[in-house]
C-alpha atoms as a PDB file:
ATOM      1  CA  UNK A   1      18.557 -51.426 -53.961  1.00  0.00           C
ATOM      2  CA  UNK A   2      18.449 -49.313 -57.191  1.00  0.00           C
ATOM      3  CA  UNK A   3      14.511 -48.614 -55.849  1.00  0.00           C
ATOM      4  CA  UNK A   4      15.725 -47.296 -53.116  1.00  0.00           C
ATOM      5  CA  UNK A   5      18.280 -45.305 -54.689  1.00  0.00           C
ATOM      6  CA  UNK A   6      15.925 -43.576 -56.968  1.00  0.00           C
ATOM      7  CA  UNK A   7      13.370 -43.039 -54.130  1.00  0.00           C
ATOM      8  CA  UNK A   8      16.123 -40.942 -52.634  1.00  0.00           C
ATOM      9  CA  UNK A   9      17.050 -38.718 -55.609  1.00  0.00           C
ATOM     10  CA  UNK A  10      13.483 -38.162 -56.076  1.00  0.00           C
ATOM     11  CA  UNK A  11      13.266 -36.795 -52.777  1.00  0.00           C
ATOM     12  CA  UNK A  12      16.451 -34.636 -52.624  1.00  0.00           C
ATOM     13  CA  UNK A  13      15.409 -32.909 -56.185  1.00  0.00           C
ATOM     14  CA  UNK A  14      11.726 -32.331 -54.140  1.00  0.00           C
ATOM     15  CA  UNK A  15      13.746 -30.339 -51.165  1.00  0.00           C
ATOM     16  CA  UNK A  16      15.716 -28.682 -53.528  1.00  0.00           C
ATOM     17  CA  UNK A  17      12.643 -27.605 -55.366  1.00  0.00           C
ATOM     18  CA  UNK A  18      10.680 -26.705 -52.003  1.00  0.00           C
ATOM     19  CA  UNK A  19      13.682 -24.675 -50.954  1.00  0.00           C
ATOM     20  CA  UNK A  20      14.411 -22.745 -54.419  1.00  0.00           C
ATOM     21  CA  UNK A  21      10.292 -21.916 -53.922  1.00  0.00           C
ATOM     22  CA  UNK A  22      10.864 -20.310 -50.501  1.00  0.00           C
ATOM     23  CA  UNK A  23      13.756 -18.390 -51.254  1.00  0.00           C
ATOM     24  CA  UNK A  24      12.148 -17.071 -54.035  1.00  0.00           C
ATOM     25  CA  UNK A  25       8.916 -16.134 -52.234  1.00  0.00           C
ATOM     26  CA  UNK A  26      10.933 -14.333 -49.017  1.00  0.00           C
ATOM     27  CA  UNK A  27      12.373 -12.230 -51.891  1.00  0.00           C
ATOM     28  CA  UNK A  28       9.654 -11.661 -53.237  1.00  0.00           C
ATOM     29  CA  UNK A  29       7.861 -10.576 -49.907  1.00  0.00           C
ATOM     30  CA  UNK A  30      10.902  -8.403 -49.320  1.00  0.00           C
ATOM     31  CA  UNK A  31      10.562  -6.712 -52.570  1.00  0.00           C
ATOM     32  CA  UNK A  32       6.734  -6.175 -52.336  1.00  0.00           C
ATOM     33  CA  UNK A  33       7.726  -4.479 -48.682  1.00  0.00           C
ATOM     34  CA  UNK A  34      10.619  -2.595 -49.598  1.00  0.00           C
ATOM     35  CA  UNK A  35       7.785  -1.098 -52.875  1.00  0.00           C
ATOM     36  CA  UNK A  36       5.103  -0.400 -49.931  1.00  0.00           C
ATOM     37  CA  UNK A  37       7.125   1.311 -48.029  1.00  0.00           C
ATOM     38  CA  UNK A  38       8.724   3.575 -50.580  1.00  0.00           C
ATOM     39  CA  UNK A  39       7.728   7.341 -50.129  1.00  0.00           C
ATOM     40  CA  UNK A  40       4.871   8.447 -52.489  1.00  0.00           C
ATOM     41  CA  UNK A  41       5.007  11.144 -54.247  1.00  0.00           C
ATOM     42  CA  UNK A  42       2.785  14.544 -53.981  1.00  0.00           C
ATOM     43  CA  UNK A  43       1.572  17.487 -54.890  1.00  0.00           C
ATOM     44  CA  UNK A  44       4.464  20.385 -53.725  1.00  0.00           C
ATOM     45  CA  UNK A  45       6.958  17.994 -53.571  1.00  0.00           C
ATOM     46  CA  UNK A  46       9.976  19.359 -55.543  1.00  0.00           C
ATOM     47  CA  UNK A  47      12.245  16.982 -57.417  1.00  0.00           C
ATOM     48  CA  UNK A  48      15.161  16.408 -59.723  1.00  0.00           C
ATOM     49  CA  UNK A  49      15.231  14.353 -62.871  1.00  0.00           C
ATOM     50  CA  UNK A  50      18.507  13.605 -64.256  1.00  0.00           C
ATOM     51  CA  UNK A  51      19.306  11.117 -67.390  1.00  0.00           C
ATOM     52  CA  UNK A  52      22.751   9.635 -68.169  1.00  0.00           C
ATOM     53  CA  UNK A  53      24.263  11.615 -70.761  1.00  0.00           C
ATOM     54  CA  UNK A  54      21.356  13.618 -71.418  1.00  0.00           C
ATOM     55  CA  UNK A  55      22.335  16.639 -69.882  1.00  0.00           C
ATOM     56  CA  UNK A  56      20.052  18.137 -71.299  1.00  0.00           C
ATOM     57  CA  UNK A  57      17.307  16.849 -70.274  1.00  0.00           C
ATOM     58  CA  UNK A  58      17.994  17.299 -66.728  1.00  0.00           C
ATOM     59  CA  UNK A  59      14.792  19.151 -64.736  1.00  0.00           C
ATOM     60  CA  UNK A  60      14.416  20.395 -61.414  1.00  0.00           C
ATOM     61  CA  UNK A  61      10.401  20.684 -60.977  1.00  0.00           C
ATOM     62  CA  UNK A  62       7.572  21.074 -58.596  1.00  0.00           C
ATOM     63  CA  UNK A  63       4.989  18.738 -59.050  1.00  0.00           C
ATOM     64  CA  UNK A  64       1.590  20.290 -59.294  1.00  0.00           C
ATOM     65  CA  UNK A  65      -1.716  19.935 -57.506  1.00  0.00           C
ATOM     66  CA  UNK A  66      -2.759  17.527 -60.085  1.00  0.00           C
ATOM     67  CA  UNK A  67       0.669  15.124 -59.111  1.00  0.00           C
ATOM     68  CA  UNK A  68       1.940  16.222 -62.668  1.00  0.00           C
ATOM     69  CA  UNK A  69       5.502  17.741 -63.966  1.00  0.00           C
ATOM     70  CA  UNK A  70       5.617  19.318 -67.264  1.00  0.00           C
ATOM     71  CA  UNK A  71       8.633  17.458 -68.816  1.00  0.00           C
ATOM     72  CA  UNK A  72      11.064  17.986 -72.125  1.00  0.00           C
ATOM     73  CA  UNK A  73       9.896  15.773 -74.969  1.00  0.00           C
ATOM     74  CA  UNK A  74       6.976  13.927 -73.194  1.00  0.00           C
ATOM     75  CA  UNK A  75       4.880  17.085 -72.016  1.00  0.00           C
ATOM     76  CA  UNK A  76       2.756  16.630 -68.837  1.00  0.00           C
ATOM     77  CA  UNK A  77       3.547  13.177 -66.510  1.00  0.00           C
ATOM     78  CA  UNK A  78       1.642  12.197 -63.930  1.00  0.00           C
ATOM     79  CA  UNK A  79       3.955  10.850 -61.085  1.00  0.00           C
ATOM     80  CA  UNK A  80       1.885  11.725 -58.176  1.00  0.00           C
ATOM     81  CA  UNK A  81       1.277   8.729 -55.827  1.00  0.00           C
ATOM     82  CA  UNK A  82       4.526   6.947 -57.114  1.00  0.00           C
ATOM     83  CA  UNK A  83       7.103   5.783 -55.618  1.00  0.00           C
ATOM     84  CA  UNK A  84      10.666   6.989 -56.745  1.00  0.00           C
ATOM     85  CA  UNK A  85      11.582   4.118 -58.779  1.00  0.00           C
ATOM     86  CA  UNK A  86       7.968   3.863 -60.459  1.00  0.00           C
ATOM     87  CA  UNK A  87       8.433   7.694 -61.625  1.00  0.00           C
ATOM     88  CA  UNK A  88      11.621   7.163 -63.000  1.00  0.00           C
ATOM     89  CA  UNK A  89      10.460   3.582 -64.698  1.00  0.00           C
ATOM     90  CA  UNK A  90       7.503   5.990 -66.170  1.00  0.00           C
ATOM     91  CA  UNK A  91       9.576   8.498 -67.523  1.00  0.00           C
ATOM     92  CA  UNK A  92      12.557   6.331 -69.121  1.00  0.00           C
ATOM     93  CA  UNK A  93       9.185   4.193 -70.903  1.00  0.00           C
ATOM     94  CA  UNK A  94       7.995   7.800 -72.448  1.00  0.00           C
ATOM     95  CA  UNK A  95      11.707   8.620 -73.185  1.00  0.00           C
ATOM     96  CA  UNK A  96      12.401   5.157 -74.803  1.00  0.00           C
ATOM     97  CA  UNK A  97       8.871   4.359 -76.541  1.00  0.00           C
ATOM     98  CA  UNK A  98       9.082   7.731 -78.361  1.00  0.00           C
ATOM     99  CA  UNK A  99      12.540   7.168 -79.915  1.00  0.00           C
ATOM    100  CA  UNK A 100      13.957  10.151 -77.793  1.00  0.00           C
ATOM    101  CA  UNK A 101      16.728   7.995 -76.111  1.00  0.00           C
ATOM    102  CA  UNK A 102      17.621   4.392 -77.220  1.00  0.00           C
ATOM    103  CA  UNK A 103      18.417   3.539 -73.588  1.00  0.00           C
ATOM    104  CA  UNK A 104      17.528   5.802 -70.896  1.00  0.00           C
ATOM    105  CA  UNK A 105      19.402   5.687 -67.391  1.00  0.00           C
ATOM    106  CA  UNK A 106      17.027   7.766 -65.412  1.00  0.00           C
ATOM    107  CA  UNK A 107      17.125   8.787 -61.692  1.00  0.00           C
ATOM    108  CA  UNK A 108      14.771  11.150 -59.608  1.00  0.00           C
ATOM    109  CA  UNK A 109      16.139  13.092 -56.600  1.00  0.00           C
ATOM    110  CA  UNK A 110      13.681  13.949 -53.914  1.00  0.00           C
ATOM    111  CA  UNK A 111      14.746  17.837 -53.275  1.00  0.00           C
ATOM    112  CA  UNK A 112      11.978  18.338 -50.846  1.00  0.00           C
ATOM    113  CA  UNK A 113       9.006  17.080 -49.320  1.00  0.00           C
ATOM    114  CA  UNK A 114       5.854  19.189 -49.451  1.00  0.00           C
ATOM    115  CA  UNK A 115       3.078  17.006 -50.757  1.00  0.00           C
ATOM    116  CA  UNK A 116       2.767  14.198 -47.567  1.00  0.00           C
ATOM    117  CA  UNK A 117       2.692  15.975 -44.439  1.00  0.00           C
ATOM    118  CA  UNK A 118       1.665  15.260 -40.634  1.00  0.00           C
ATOM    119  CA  UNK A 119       1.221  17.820 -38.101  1.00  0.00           C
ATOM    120  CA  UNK A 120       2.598  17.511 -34.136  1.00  0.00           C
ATOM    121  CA  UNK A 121       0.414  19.876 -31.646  1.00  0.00           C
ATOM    122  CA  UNK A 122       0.293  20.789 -27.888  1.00  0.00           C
ATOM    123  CA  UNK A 123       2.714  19.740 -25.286  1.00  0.00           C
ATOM    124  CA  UNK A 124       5.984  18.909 -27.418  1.00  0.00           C
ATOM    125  CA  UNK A 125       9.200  20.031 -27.565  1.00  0.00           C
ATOM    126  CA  UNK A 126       9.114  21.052 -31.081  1.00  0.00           C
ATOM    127  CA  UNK A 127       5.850  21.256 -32.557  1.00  0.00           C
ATOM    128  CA  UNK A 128       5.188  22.003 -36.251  1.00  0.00           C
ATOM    129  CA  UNK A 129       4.721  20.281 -39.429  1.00  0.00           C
ATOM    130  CA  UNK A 130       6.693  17.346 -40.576  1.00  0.00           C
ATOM    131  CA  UNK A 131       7.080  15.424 -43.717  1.00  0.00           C
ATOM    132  CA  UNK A 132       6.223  11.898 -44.005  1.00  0.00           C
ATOM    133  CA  UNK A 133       8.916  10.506 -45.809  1.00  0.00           C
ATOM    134  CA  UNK A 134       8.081   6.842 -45.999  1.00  0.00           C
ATOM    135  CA  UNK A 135       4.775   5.157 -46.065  1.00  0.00           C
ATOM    136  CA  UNK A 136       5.743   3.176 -42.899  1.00  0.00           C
ATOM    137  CA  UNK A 137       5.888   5.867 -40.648  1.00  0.00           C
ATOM    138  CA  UNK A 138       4.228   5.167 -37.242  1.00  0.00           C
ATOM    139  CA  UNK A 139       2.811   7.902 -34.464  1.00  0.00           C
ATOM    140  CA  UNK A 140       6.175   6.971 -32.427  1.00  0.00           C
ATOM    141  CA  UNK A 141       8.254   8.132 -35.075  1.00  0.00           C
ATOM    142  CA  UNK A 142       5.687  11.474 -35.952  1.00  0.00           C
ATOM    143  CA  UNK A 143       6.722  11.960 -32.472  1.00  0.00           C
ATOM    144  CA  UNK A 144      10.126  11.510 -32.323  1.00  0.00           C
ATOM    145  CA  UNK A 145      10.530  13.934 -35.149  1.00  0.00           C
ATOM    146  CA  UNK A 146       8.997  16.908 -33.368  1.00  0.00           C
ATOM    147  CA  UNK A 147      11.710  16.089 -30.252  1.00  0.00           C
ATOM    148  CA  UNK A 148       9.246  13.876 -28.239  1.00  0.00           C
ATOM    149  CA  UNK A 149       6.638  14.692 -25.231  1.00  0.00           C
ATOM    150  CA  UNK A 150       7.405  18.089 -22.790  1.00  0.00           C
ATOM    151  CA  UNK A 151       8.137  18.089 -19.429  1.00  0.00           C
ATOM    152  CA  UNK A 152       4.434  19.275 -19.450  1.00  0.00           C
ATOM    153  CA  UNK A 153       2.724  17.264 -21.497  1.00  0.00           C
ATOM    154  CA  UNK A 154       0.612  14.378 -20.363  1.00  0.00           C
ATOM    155  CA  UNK A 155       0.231  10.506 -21.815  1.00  0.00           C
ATOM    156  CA  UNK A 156      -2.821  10.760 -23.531  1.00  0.00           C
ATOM    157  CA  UNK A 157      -2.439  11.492 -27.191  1.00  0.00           C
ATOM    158  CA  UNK A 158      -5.210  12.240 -29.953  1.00  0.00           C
ATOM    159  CA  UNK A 159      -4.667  11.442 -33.555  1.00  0.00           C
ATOM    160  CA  UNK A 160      -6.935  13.119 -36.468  1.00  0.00           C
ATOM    161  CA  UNK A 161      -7.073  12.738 -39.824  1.00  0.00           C
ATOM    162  CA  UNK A 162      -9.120  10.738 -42.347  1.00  0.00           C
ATOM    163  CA  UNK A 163      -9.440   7.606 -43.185  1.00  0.00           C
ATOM    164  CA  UNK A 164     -10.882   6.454 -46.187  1.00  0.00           C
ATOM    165  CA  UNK A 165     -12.430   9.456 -47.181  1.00  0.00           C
ATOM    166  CA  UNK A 166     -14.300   9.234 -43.900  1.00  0.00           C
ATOM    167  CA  UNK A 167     -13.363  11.383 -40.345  1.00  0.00           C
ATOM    168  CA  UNK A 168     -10.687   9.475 -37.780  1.00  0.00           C
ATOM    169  CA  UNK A 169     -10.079   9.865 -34.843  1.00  0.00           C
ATOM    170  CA  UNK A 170      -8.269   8.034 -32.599  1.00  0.00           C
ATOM    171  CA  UNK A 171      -7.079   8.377 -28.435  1.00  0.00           C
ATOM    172  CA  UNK A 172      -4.039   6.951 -27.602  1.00  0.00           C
ATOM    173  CA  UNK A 173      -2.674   6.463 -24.048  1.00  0.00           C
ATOM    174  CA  UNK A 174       1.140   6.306 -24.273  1.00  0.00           C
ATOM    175  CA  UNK A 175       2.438   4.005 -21.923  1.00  0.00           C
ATOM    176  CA  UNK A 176       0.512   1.013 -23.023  1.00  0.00           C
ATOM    177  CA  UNK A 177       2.315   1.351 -26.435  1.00  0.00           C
ATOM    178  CA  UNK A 178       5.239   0.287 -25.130  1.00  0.00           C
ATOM    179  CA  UNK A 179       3.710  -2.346 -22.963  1.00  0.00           C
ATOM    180  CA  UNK A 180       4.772  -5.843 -23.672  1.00  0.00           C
ATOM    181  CA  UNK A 181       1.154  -6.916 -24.557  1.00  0.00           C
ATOM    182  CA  UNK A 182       0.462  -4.488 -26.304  1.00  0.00           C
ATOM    183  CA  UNK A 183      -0.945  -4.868 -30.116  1.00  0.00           C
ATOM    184  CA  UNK A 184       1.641  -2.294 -31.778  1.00  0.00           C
ATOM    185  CA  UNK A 185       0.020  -2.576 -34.899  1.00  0.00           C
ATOM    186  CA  UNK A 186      -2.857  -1.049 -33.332  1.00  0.00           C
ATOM    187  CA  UNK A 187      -1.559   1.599 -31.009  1.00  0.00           C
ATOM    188  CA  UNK A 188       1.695   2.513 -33.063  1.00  0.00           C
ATOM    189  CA  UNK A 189      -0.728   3.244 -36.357  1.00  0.00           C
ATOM    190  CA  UNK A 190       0.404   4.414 -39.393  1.00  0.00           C
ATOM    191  CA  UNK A 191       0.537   8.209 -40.291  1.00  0.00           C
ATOM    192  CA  UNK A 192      -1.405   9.149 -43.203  1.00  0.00           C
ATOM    193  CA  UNK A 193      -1.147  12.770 -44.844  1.00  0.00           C
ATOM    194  CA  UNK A 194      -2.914  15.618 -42.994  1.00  0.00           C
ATOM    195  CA  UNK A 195      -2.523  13.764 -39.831  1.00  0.00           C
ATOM    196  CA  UNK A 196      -2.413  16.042 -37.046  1.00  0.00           C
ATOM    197  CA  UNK A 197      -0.937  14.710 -33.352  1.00  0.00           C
ATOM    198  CA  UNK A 198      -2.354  16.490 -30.578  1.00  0.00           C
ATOM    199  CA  UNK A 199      -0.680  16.030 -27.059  1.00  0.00           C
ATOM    200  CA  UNK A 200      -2.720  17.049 -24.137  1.00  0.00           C
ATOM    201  CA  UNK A 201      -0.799  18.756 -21.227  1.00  0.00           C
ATOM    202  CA  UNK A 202      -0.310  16.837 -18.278  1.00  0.00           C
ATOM    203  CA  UNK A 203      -3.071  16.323 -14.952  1.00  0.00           C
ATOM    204  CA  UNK A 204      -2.464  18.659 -12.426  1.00  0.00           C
ATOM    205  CA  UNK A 205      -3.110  19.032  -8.569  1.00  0.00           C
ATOM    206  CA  UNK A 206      -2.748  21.513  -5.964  1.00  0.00           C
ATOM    207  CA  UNK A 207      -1.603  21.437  -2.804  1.00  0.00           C
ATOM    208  CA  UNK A 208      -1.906  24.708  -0.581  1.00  0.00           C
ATOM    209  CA  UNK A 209      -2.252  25.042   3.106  1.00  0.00           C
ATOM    210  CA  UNK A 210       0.202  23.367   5.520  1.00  0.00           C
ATOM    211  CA  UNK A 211       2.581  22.095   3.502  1.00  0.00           C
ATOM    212  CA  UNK A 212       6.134  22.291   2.995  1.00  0.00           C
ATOM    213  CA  UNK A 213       6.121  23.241  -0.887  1.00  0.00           C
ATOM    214  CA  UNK A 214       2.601  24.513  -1.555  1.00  0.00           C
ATOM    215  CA  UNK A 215       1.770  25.144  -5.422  1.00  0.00           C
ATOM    216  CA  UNK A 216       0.930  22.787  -8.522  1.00  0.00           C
ATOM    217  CA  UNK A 217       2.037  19.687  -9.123  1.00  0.00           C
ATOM    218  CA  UNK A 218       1.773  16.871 -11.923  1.00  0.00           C
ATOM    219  CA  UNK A 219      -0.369  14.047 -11.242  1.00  0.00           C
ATOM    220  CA  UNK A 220       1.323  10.653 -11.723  1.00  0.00           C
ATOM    221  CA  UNK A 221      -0.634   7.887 -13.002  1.00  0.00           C
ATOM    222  CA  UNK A 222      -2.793   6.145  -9.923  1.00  0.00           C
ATOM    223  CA  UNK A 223      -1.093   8.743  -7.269  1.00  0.00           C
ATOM    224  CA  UNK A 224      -2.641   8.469  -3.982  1.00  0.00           C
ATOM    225  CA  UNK A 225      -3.214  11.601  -1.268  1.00  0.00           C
ATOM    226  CA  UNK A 226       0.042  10.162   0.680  1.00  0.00           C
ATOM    227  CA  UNK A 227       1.902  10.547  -2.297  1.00  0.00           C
ATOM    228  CA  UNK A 228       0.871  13.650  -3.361  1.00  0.00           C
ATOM    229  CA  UNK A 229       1.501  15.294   0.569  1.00  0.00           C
ATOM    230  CA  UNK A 230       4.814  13.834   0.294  1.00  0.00           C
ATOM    231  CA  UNK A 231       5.730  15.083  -3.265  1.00  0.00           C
ATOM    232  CA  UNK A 232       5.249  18.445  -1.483  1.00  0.00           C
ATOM    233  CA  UNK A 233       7.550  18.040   1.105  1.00  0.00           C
ATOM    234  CA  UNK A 234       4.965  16.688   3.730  1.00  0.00           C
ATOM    235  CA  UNK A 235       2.946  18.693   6.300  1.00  0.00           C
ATOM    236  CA  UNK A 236       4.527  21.513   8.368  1.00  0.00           C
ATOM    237  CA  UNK A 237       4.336  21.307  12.214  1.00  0.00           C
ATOM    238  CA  UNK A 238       1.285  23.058  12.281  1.00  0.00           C
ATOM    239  CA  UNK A 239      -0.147  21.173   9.653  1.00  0.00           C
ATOM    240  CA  UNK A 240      -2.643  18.410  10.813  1.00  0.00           C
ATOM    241  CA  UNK A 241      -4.018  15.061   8.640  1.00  0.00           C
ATOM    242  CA  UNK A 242      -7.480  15.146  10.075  1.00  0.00           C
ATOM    243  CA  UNK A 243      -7.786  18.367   8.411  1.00  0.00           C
ATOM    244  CA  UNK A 244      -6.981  17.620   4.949  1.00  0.00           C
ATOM    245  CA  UNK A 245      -9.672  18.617   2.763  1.00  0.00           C
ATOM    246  CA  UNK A 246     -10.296  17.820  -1.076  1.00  0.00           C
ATOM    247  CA  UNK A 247     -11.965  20.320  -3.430  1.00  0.00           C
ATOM    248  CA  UNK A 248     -12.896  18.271  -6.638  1.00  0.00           C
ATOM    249  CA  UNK A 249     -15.193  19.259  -9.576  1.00  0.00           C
ATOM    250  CA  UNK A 250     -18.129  16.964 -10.441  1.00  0.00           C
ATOM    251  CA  UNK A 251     -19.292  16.341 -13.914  1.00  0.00           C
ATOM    252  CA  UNK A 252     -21.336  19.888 -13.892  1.00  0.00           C
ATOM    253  CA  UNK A 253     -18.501  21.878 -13.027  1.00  0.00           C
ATOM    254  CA  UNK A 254     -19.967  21.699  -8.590  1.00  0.00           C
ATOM    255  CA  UNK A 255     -16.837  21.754  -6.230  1.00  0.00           C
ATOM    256  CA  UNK A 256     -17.542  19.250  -3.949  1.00  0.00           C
ATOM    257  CA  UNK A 257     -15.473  19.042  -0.613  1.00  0.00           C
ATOM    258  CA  UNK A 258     -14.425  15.565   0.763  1.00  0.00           C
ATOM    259  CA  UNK A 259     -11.817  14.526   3.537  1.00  0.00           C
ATOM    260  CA  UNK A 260     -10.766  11.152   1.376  1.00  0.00           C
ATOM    261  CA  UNK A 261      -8.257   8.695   2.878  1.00  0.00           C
ATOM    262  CA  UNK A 262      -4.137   9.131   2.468  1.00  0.00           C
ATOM    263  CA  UNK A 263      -4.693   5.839   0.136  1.00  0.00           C
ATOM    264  CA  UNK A 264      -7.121   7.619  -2.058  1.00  0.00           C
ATOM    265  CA  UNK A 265      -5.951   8.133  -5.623  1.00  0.00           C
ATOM    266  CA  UNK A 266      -6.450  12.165  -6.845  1.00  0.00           C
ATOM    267  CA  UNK A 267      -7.941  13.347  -9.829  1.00  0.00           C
ATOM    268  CA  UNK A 268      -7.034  16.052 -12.482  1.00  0.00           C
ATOM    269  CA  UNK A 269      -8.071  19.544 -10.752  1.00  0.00           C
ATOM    270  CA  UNK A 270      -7.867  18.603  -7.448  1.00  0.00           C
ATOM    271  CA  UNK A 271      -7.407  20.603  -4.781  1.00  0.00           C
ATOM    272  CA  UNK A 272      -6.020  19.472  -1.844  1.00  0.00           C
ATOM    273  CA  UNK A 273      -6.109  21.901   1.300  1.00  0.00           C
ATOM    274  CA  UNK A 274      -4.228  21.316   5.056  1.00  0.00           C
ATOM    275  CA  UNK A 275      -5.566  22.747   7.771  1.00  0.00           C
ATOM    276  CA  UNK A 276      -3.738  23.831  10.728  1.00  0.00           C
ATOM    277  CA  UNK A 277      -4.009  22.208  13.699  1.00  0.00           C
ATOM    278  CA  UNK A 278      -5.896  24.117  17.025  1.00  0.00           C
ATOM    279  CA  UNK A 279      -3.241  22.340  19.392  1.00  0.00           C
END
């Protein structure tokens, strides 16, 4: 009986031990993520250092092209490509290691964000350049920032930038972001600095002839002849289907004229042309 009743103890102390080693390895994780996705700083950025009860030794500072700020008692430090919390932990080491202040309480304010920035092109509601606040940022939220896609704009996307020192670029069709099988990690990618977002404007046909509301339209996704006739109001009474005719451009810029069926999905630069009928 008293076997047993070790055996037991033994055990509980092991799942207490097991558990204590999780916990502290999920905090750990969280801490790691919470330091990766902490905003880097960069060259332009301006910022404010303050130190408890050191008035004086409160600076507000651009840092330079070299990620340096010239500061009181420690000269030039180099906070460029740290986070907020590593800069301050840098400068309250300098402050405390050279006898300056026994304890230093220091805190950095970002005033404004110059050095990591992404730029949003082409058919958007706001283009311009944004800043890239936090190392997590994704295309979706690059795009969210400059007010999201136009009425004009299309669903492919380009992204270009570097990577690694080397050229990117990368096409991304819209839609299938947001698909349930899609690989987010992938398609949502990370925005780097110097990123530029290009959005192309949407396909376009046109529909002239016999119809009720001649003129351009956009092209949905996989639209068929039928569709497009009937986004334009369908054919007058003079207009005929046997003479529906569709101008497209081949590959070497050759209209070619075709009489395709109503089921027939359209292409970008289409033309699409109703005859009227003889009787």
């Amino acid at each position: 009986m008293m076997r047993i009743h070790q055996l037991l103890l033994a055990a509980a102390i092991g799942l207490g031990a097991v558990a204590a080693h999780a916990q502290t390895g999920v905090a750990a994780a969280a801490a790691t993520a919470t330091s990766n996705a902490e905003y880097k700083l960069g060259a332009g950025d301006v910022v404010r250092v303050i130190v408890y009860q050191n008035p004086d030794l409160t600076l507000e500072t651009r840092v330079s092209e070299t990620g340096a700020i010239s500061y009181p008692l420690l000269g030039s430090v180099r906070i460029g490509g740290l986070g907020v919390s590593a800069a301050e932990k840098l400068i309250a080491d300098g402050l405390k290691n050279g006898n300056f202040v026994k304890s230093p309480q220091v805190t950095l304010i970002l005033l404004q964000v110059k050095g990591n920035q992404a730029s949003v092109l082409g058919q958007v509601n706001r283009p311009g350049r944004y800043p890239i606040e936090t190392t997590d940022m994704r295309m979706t939220d690059l795009l969210a920032n400059a007010g999201g896609v136009a009425t004009t704009g299309g669903d492919q996307l380009v992204l270009t930038g570097t990577r690694g020192g080397k050229p990117y670029r990368l096409e991304i069709d819209l839609p299938s972001v947001f698909s349930p099988n899609a690989n987010h990690a992938a398609s949502d990618v990370l925005i780097q600095n110097g990123d530029v977002l290009w959005v192309d404007r949407a396909p376009l046909v046109y529909i002239y002839g016999e119809v009720q509301r001649p003129g351009p339209m956009r092209l949905e996704r996989g639209m068929t002849l039928m569709q497009a006739l009937a986004s334009g109001g369908g054919l007058t009474q003079r207009g005929t289907e046997r003479g529906i005719r569709v101008h497209r451009k081949d590959a070497g810029g050759k209209v070619e004229v075709m009489q395709p069926g109503m089921d027939d999905s359209l292409k970008d630069g289409d033309v699409v042309y109703v005859k009227e009928s003889l009787f």
